[in-house]
Protein backbone atom coordinates (compact mmCIF):
# COMPACT_ATOMS: atom_id res chain seq x y z
CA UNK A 1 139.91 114.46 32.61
CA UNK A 2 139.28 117.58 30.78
CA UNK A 3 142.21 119.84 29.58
CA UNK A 4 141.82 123.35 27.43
CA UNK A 5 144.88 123.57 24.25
CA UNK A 6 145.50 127.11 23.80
CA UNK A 7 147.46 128.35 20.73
CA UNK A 8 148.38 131.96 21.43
CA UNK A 9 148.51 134.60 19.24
CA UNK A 10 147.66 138.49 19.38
CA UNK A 11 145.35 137.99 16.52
CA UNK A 12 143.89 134.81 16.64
CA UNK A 13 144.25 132.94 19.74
CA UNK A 14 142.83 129.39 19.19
CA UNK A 15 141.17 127.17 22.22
CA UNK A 16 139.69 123.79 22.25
CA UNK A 17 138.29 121.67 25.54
CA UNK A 18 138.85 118.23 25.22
CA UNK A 19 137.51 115.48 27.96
CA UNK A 20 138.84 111.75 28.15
CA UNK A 21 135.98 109.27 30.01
CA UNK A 22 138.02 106.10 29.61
CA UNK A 23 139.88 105.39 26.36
CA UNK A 24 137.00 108.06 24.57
CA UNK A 25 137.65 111.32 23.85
CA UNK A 26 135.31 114.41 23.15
CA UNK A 27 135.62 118.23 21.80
CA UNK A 28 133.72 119.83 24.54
CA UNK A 29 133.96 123.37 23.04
CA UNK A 30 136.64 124.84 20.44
CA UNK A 31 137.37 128.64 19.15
CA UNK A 32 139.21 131.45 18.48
CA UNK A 33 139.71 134.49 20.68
CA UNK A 34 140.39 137.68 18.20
CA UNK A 35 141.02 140.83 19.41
CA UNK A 36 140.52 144.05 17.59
CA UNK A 37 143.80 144.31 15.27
CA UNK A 38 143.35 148.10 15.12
CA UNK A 39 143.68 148.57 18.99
CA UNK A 40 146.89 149.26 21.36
CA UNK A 41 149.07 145.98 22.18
CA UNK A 42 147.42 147.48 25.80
CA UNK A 43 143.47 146.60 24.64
CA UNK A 44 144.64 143.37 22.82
CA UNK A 45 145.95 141.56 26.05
CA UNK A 46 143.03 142.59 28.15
CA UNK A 47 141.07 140.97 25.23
CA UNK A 48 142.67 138.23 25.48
CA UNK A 49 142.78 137.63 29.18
CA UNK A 50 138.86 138.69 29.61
CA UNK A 51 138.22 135.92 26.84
CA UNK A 52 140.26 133.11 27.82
CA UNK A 53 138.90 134.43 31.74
CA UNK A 54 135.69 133.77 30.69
CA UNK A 55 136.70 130.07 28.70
CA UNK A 56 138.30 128.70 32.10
CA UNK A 57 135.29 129.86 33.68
CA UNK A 58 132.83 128.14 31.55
CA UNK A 59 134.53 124.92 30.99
CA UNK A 60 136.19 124.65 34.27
CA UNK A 61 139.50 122.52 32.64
CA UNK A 62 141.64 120.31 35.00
CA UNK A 63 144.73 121.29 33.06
CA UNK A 64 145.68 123.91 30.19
CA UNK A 65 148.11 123.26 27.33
CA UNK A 66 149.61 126.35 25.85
CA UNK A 67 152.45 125.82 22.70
CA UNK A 68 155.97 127.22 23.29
CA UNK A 69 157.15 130.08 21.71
CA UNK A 70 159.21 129.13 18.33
CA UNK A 71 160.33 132.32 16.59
CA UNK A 72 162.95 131.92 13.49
CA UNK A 73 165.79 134.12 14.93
CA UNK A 74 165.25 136.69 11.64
CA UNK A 75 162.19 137.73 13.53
CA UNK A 76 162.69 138.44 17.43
CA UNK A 77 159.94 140.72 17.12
CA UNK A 78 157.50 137.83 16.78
CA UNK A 79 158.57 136.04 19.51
CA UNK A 80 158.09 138.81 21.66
CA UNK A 81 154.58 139.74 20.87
CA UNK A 82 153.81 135.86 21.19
CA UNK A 83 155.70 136.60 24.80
CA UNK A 84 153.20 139.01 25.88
CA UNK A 85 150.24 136.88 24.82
CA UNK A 86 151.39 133.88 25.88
CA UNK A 87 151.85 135.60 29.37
CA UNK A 88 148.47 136.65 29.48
CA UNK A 89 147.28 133.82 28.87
CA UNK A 90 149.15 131.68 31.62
CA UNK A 91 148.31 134.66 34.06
CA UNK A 92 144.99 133.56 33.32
CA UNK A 93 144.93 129.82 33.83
CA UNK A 94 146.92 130.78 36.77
CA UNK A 95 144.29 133.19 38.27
CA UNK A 96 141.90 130.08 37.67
CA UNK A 97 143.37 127.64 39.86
CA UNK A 98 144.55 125.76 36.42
CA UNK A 99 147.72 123.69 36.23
CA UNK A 100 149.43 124.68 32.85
CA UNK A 101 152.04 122.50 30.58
CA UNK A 102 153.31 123.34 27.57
CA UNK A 103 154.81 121.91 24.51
CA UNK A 104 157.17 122.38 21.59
CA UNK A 105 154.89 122.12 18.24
CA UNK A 106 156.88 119.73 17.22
CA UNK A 107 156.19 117.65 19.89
CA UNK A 108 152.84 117.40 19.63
CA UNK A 109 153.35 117.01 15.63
CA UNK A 110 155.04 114.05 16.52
CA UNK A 111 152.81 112.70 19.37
CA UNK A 112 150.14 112.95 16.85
CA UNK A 113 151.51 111.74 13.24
CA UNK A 114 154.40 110.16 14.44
CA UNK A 115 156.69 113.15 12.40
CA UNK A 116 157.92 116.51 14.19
CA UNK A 117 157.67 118.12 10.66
CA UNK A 118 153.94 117.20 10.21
CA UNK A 119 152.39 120.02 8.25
CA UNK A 120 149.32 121.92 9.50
CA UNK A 121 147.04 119.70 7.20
CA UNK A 122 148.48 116.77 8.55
CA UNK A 123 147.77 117.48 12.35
CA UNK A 124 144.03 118.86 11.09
CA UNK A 125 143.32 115.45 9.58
CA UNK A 126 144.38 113.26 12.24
CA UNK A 127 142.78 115.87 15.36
CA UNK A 128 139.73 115.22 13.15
CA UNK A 129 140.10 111.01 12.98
CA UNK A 130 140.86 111.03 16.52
CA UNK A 131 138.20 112.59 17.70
CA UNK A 132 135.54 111.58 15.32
CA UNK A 133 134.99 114.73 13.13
CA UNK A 134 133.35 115.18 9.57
CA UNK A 135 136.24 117.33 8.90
CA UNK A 136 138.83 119.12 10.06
CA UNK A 137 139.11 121.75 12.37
CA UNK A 138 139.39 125.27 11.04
CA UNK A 139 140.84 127.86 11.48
CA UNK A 140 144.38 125.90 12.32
CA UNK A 141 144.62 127.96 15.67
CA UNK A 142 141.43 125.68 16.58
CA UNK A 143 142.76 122.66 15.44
CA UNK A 144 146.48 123.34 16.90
CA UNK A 145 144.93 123.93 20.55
CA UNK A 146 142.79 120.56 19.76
CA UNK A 147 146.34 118.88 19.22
CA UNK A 148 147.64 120.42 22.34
CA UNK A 149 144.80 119.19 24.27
CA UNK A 150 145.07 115.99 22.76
CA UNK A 151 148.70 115.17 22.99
CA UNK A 152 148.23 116.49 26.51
CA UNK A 153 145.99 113.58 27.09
CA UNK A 154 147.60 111.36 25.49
CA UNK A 155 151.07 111.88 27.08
CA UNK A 156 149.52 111.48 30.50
CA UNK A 157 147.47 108.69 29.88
CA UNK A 158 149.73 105.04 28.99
CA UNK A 159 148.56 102.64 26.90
CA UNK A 160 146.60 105.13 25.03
CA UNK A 161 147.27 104.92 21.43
CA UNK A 162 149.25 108.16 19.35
CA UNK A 163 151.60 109.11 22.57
């Protein structure tokens, strides 16, 4: 099974392919999307939706994982420019044929480390001992869409270890 994490943000959307054969898992491809910060919200999402077009394309996923919006309520703003990328972005997977779940961060903090609280550093260490990695993932958009992917798998796959 192969299923794309996607971390959304306007400037710095994070992706990372993940494939399970059996109990293995692999990073097929991980990155970061960034559209130009100096043009119109208008030229941002068609950034984004031409890039993450052109991901599902390439790495044909069975499933995409995008995180739920979380915004501390002293910043509405914020959630609502995560709304319009995070649209984008399922329009996308949608356009593709692609089945898409999301998560709660904390859920896949907790999937992963066993804590819902899990700092970043935490969830880049253990994305990096679970699949095999010299080090971890940078930026953290990379290594949070790695988590969703992972959790992803995880969660739909029994018996596998860190659900």
């Amino acid at each position: 099974m192969r299923v794309l994490g996607i971390d959304p943000g306007l400037v710095c959307t994070g992706y990372g392919c993940v494939e399970r054969q059996g109990r293995d898992q692999r990073i097929v491809e991980a990155g970061t999307i960034r559209p130009d910060q100096d043009s119109n919200l208008e030229s941002r999402l068609q950034s984004l939706h031409s890039g993450i077009s052109e991901v599902l394309t390439e790495l044909k996923p069975e499933a995409a994982v995008v995180e739920e919006i979380y915004s501390k309520y002293e910043h509405p703003r914020t959630a609502i420019l995560m709304g319009h990328a995070r649209g984008v972005l399922l329009l996308a997977a949608s356009q593709h044929g692609v089945p898409v779940v999301s998560y709660a961060a904390s859920r896949v903090k907790k999937a992963l480390t066993g804590s819902g609280s899990a700092s970043k550093g935490q969830v880049q260490h253990m994305i990096a001992s679970l699949l095999g990695l010299p080090e971890p993932p940078s930026p953290a958009d990379v290594s949070d869409a790695l988590a969703l992917a992972v959790c992803h798998l995880s969660l739909s796959s029994p018996g596998l270890p860190y659900a």
